[in-house]
C-alpha atoms as a PDB file:
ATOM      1  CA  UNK A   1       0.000   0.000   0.000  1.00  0.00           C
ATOM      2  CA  UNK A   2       3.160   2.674   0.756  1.00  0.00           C
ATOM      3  CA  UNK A   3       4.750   1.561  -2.459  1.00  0.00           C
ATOM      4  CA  UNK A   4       1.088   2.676  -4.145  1.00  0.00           C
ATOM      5  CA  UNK A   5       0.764   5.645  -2.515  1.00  0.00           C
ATOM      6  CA  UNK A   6       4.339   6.626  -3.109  1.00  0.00           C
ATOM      7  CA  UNK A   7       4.128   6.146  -6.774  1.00  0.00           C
ATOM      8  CA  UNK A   8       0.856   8.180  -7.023  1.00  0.00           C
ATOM      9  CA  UNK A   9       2.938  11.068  -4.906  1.00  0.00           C
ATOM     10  CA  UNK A  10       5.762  10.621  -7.312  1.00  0.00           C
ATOM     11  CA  UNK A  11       3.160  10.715 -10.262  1.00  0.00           C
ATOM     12  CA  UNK A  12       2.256  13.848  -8.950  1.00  0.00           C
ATOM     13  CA  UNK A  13       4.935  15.520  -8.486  1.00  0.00           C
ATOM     14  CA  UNK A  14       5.916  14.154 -12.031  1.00  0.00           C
ATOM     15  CA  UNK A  15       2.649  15.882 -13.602  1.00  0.00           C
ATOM     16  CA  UNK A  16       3.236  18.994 -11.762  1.00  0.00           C
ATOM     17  CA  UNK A  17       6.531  19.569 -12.761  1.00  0.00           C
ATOM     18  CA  UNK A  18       5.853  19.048 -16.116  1.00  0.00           C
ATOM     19  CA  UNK A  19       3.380  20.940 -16.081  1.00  0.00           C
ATOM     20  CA  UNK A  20       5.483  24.112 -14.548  1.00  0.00           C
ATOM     21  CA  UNK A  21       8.008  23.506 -17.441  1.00  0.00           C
ATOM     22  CA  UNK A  22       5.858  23.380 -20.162  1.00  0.00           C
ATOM     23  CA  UNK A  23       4.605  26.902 -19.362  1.00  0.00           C
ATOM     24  CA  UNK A  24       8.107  28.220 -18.773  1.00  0.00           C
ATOM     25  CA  UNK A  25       9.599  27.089 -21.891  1.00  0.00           C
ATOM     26  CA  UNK A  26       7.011  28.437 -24.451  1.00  0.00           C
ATOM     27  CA  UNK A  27       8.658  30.174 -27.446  1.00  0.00           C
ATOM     28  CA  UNK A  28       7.543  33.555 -28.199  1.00  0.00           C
ATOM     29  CA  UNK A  29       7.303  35.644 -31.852  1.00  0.00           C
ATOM     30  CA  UNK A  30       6.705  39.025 -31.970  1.00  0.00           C
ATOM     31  CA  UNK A  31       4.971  40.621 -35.342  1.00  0.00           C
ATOM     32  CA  UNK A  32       4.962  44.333 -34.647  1.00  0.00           C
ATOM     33  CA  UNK A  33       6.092  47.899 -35.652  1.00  0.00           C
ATOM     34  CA  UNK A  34       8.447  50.294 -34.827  1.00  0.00           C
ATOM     35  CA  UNK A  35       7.515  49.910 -30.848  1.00  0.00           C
ATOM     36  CA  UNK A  36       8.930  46.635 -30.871  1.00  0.00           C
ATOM     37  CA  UNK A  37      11.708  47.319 -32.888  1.00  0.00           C
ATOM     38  CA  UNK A  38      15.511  47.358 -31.291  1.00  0.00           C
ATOM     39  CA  UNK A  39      18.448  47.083 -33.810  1.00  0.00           C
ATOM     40  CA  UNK A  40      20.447  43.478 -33.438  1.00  0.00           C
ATOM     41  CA  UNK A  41      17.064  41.908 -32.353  1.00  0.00           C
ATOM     42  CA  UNK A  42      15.011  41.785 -34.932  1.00  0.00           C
ATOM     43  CA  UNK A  43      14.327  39.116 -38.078  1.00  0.00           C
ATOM     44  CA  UNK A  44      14.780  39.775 -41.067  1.00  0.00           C
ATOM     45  CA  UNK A  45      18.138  41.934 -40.684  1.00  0.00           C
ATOM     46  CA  UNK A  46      17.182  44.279 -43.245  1.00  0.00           C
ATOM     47  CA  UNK A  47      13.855  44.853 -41.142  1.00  0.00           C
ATOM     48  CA  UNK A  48      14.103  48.730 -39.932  1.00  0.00           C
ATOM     49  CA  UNK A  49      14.743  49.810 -36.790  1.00  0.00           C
ATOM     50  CA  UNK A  50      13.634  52.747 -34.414  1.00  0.00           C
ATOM     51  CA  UNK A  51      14.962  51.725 -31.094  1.00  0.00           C
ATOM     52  CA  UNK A  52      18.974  51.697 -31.506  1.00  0.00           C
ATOM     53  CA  UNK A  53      21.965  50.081 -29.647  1.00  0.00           C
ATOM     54  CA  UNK A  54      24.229  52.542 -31.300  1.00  0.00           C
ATOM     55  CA  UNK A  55      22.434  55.787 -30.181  1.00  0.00           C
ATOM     56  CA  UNK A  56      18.924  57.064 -28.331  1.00  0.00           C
ATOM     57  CA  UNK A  57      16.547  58.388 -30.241  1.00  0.00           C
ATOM     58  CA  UNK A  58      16.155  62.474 -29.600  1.00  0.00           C
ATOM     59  CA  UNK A  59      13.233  62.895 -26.949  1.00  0.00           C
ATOM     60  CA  UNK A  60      12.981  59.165 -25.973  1.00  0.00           C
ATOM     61  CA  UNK A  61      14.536  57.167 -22.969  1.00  0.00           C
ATOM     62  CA  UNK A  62      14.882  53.984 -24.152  1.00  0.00           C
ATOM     63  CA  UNK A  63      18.456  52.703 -24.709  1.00  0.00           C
ATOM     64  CA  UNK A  64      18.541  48.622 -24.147  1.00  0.00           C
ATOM     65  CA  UNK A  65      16.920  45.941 -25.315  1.00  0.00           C
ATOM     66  CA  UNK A  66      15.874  44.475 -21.452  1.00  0.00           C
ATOM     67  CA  UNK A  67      13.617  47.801 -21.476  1.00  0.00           C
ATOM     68  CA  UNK A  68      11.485  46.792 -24.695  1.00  0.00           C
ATOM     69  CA  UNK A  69       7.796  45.413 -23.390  1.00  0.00           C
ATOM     70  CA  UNK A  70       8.545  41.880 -24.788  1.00  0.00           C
ATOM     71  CA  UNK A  71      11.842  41.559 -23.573  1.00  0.00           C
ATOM     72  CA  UNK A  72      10.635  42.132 -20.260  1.00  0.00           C
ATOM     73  CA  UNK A  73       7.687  39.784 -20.635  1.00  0.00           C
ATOM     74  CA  UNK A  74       9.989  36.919 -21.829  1.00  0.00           C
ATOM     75  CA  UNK A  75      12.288  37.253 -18.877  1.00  0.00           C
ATOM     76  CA  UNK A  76       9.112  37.692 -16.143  1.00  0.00           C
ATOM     77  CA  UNK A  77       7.987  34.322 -17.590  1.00  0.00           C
ATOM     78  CA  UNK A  78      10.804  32.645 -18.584  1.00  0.00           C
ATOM     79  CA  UNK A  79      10.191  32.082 -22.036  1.00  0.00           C
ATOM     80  CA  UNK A  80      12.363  32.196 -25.603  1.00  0.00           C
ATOM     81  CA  UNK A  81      12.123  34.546 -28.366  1.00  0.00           C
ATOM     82  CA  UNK A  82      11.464  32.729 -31.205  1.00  0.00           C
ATOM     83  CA  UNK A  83      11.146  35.540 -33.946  1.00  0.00           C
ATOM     84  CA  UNK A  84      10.928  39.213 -33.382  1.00  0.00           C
ATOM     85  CA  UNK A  85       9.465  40.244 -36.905  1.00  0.00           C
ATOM     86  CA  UNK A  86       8.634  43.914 -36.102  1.00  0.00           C
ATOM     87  CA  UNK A  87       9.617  46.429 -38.923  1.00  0.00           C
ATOM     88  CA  UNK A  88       9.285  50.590 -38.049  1.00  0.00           C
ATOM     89  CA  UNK A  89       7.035  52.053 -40.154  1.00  0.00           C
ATOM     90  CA  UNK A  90       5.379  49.357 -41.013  1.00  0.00           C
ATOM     91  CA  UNK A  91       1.442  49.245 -41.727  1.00  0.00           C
ATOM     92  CA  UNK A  92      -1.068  46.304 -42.348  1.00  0.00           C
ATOM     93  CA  UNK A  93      -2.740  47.558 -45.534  1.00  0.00           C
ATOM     94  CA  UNK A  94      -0.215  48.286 -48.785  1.00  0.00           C
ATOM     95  CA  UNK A  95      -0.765  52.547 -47.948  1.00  0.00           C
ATOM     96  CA  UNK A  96       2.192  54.020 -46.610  1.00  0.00           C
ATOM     97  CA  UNK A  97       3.219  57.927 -45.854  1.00  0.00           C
ATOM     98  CA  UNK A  98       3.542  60.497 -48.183  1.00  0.00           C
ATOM     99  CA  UNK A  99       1.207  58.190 -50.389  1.00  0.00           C
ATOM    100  CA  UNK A 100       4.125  55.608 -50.758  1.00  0.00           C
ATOM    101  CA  UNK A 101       3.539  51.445 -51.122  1.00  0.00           C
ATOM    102  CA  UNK A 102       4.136  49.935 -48.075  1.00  0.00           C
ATOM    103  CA  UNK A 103       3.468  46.728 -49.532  1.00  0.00           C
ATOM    104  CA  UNK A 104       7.089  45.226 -48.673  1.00  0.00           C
ATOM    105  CA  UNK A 105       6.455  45.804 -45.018  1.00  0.00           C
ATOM    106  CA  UNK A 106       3.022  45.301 -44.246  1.00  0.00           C
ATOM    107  CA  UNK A 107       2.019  43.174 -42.237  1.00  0.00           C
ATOM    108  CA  UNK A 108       0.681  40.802 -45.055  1.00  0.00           C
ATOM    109  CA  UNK A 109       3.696  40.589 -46.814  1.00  0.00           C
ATOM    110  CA  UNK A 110       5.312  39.537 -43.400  1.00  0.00           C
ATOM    111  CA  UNK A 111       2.742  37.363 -41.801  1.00  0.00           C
ATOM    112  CA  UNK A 112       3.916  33.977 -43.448  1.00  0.00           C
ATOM    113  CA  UNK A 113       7.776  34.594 -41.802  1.00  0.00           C
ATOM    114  CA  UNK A 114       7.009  34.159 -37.954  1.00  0.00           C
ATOM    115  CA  UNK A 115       8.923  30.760 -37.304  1.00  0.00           C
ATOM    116  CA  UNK A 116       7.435  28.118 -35.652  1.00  0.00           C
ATOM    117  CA  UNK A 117       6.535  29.607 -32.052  1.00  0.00           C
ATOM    118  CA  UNK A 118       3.646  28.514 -29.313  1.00  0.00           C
ATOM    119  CA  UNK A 119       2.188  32.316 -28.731  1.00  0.00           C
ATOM    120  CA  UNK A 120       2.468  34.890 -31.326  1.00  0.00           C
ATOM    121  CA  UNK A 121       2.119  38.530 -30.190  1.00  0.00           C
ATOM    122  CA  UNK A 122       0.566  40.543 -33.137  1.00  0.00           C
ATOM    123  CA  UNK A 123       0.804  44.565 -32.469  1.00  0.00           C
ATOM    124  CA  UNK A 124      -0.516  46.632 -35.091  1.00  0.00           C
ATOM    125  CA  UNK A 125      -2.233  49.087 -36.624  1.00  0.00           C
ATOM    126  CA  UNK A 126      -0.729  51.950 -35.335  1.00  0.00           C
ATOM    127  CA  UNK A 127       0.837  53.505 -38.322  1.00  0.00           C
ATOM    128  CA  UNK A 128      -2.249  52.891 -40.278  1.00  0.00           C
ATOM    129  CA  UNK A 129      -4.277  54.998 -38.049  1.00  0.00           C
ATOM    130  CA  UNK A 130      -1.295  57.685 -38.498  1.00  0.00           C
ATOM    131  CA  UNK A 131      -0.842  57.574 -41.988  1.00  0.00           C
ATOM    132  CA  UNK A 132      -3.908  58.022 -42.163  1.00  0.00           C
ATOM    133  CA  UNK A 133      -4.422  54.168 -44.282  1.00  0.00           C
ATOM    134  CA  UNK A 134      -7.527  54.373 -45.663  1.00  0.00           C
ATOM    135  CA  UNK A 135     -10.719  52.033 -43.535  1.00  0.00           C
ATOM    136  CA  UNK A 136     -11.884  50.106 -46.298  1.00  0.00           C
ATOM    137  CA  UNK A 137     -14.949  47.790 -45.676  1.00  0.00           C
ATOM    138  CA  UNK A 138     -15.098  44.600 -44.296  1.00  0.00           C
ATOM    139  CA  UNK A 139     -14.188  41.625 -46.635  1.00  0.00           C
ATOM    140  CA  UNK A 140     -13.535  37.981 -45.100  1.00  0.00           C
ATOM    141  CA  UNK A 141     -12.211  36.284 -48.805  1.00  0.00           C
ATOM    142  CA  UNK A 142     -11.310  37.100 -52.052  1.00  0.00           C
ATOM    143  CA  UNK A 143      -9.157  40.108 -51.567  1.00  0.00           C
ATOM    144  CA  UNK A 144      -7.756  42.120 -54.266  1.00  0.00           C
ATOM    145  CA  UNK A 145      -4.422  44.360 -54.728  1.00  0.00           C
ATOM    146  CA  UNK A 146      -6.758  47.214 -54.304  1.00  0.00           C
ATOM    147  CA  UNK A 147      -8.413  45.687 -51.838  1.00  0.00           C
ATOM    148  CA  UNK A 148      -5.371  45.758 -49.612  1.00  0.00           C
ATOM    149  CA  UNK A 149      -5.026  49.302 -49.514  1.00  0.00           C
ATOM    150  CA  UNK A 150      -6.920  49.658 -47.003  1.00  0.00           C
ATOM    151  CA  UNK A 151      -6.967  48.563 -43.190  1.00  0.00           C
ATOM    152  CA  UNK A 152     -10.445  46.792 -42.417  1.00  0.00           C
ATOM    153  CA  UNK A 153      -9.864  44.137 -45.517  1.00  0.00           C
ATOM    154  CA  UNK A 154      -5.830  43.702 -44.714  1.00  0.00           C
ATOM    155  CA  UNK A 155      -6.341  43.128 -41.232  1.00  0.00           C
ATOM    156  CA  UNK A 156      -8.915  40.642 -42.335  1.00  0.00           C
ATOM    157  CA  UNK A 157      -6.704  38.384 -44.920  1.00  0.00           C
ATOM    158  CA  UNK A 158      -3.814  38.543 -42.327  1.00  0.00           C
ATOM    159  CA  UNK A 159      -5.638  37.155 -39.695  1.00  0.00           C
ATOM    160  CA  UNK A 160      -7.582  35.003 -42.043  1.00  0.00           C
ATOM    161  CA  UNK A 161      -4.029  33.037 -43.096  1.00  0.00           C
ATOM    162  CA  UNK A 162      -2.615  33.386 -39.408  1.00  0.00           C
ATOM    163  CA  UNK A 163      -5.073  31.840 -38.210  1.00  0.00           C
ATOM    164  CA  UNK A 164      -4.917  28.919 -40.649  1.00  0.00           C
ATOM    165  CA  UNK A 165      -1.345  28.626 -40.602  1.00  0.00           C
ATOM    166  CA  UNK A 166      -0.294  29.149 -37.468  1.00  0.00           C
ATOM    167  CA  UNK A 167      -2.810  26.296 -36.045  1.00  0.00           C
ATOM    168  CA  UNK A 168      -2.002  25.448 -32.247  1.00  0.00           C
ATOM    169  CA  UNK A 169      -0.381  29.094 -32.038  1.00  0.00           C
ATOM    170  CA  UNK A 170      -1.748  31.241 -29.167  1.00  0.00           C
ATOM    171  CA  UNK A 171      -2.393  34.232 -30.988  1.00  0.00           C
ATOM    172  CA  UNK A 172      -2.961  37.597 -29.423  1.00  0.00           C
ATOM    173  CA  UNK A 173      -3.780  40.988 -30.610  1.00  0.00           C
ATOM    174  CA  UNK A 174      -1.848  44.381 -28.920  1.00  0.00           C
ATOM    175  CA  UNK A 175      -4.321  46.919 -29.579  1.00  0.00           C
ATOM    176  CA  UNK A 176      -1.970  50.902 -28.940  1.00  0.00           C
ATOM    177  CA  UNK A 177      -3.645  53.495 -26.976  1.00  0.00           C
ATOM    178  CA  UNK A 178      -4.799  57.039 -28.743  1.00  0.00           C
ATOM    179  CA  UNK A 179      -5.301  55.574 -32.002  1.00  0.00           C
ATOM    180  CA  UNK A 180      -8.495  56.192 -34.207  1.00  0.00           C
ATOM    181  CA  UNK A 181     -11.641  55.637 -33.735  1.00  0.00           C
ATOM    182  CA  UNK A 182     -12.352  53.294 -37.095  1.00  0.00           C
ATOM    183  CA  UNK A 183      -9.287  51.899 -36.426  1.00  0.00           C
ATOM    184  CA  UNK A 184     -10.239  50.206 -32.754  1.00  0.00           C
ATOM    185  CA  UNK A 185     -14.066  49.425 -33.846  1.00  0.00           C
ATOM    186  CA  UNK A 186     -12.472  47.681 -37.046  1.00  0.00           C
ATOM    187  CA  UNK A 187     -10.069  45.380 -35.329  1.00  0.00           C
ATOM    188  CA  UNK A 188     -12.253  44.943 -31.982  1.00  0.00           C
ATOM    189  CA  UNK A 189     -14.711  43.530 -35.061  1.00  0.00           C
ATOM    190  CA  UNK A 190     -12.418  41.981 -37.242  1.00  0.00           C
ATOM    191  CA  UNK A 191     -10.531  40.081 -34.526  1.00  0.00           C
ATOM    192  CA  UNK A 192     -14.408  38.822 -33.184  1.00  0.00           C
ATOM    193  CA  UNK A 193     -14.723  36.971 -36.010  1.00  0.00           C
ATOM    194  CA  UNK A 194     -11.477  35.387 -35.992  1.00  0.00           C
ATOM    195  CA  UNK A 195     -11.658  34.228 -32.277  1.00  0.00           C
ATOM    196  CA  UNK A 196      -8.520  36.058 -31.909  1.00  0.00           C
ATOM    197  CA  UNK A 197      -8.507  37.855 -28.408  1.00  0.00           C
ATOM    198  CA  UNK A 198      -7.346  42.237 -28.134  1.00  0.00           C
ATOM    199  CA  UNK A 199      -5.179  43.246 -25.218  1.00  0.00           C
ATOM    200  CA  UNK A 200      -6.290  46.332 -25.442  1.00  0.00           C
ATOM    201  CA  UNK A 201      -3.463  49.002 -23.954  1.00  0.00           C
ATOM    202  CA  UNK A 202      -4.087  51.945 -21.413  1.00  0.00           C
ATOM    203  CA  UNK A 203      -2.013  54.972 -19.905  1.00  0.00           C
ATOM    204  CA  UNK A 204       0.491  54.399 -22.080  1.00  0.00           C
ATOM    205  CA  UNK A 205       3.382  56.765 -21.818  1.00  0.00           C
ATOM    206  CA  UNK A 206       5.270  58.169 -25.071  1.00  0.00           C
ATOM    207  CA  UNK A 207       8.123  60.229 -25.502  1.00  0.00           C
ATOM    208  CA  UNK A 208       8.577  61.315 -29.625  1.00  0.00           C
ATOM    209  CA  UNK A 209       5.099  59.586 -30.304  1.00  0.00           C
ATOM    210  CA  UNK A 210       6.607  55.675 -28.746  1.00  0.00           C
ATOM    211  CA  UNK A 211       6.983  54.390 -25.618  1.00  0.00           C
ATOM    212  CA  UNK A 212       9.141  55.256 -23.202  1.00  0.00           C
ATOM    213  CA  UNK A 213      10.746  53.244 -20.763  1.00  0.00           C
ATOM    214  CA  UNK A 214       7.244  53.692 -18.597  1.00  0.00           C
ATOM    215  CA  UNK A 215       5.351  53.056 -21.662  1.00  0.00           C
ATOM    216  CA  UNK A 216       7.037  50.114 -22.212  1.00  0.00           C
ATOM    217  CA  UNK A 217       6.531  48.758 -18.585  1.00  0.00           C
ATOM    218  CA  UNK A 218       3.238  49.464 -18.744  1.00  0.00           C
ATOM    219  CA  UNK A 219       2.815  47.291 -21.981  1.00  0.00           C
ATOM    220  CA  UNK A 220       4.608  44.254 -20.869  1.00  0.00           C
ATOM    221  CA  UNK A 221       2.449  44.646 -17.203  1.00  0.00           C
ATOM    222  CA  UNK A 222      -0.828  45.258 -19.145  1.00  0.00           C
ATOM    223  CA  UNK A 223       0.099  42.699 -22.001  1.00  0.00           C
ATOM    224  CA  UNK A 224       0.860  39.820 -18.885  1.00  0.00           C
ATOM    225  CA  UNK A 225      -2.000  40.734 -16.983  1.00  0.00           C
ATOM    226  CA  UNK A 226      -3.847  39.504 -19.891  1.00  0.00           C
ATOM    227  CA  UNK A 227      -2.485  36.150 -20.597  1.00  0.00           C
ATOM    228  CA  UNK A 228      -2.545  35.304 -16.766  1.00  0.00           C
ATOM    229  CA  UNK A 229      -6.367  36.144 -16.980  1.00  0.00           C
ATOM    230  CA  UNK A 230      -6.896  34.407 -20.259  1.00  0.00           C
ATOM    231  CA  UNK A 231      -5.239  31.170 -20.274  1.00  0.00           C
ATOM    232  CA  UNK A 232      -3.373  29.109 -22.654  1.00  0.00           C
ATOM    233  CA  UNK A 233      -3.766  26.635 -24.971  1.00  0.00           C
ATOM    234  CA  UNK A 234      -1.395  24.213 -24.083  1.00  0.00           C
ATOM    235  CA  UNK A 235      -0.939  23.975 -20.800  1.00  0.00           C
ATOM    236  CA  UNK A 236      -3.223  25.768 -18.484  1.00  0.00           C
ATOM    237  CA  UNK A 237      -6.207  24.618 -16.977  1.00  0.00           C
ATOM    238  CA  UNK A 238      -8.510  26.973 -17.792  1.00  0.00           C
ATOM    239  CA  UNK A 239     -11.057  26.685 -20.867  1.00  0.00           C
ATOM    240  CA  UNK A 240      -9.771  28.686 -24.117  1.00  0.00           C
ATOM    241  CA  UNK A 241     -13.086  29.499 -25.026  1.00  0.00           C
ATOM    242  CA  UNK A 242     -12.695  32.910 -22.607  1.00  0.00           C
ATOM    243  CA  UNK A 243     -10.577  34.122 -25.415  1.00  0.00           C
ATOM    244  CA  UNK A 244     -12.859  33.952 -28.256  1.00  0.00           C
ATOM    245  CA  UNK A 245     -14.205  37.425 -26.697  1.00  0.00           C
ATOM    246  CA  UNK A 246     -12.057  40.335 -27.626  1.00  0.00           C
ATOM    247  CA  UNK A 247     -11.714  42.694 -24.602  1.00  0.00           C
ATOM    248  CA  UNK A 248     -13.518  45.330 -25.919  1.00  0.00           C
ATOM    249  CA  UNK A 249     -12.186  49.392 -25.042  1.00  0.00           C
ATOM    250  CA  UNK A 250     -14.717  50.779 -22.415  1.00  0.00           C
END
């Protein structure tokens, strides 16, 4: 009867621990914009930057990489970077400043180079509300060239092939603060019918128009929070069905 019991302790302690490690070894890519750019740390190499090693950008305070949001979120948690595929500038339609293409750094062009990661952190959108992209309407399939000029039917084929490529992927959508209108309606809608949970961000504090080294605190706090709350696929407990709701902006 000990040597039952014993192995059922042992069992338990077996699951548990498993369980702990699973969690703490996930591998995390990062599909973003200029705000989770740093120079050295980002894939492709020819990817731009805004955050340097070499120098600080005028009117900002970040300087290292450890003070980016997902840097600090990987170490809090103990995960690996898989991928950081964040390029500055970058929009998810083709419509780019001055009236320029931005079709070689969109997001679309981008989304099929993310590696092979268990939670994908997808934080966009923010450029397209300052360009100003134009809002498009919403289209689920058979997108054109002109099509993906604007946001609402861009943001819809990228999730549309994430979603199907990236099955098994946690995927999670970082939603900036101060951004347009049509631009939060159109993702909190787009990402509802892709079951693909916002993390919509608050108090957000920006020095030259990105976040600071508060601002980025504040991210990797509010973007953690989140998860906790949420669950994961994988290995937590909890139902994923919670995430099918995007949090929604009060």
């Amino acid at each position: 009867m000990k040597k039952i019991l014993l192995s059922l302790i042992v069992s338990v302690l077996s699951l548990g621990s498993s369980f702990a490690q699973c969690c703490q070894q996930k591998s995390i890519t990062v599909f973003g914009d200029s705000y989770s750019t740093f120079e050295g740390y980002i894939t492709p190499s020819t990817n731009e930057p805004w955050y340097f090693v070499s120098h600080r950008q005028k009117d900002n305070d970040v300087a290292e990489v450890e003070q980016t949001w997902w840097h600090q979120l990987i170490k809090k948690n103990g995960w690996k970077l898989c991928m950081n595929n964040s390029y500055s500038g970058s929009t998810v339609s083709s419509s780019g400043y001055r009236g320029e293409d931005y079709t070689p750094r969109s997001f679309v062009t981008r989304m099929d180079n993310l590696g092979n990661p268990d939670i994908i952190f997808i934080f966009a959108g923010t450029n397209d509300s300052w360009v100003p992209s134009p809002i498009g309407e919403y289209k689920y399939s058979n997108w054109t060239k002109e099509d993906l000029k604007a946001f609402r039917p861009s943001l819809a084929k990228m999730l549309d092939y994430m979603t199907k490529r990236y099955m098994g992927v946690d995927l999670y959508y970082i939603l900036n603060s101060e951004l347009r209108d049509e631009i939060n309606s159109s993702v909190y809608e787009i990402c509802g019918h892709y079951n693909v949970p916002v993390i919509t961000l608050t108090n957000i504090e920006k020095k030259a128009g990105h976040p600071s080294i508060a601002g980025m605190k504040a991210i990797a706090e509010q973007v953690d929070a989140f998860v906790k709350e949420n669950g994961c696929k994988k290995c937590d407990a909890k139902s994923c069905s919670s995430k099918a709701s995007s949090k929604k902006k009060k």
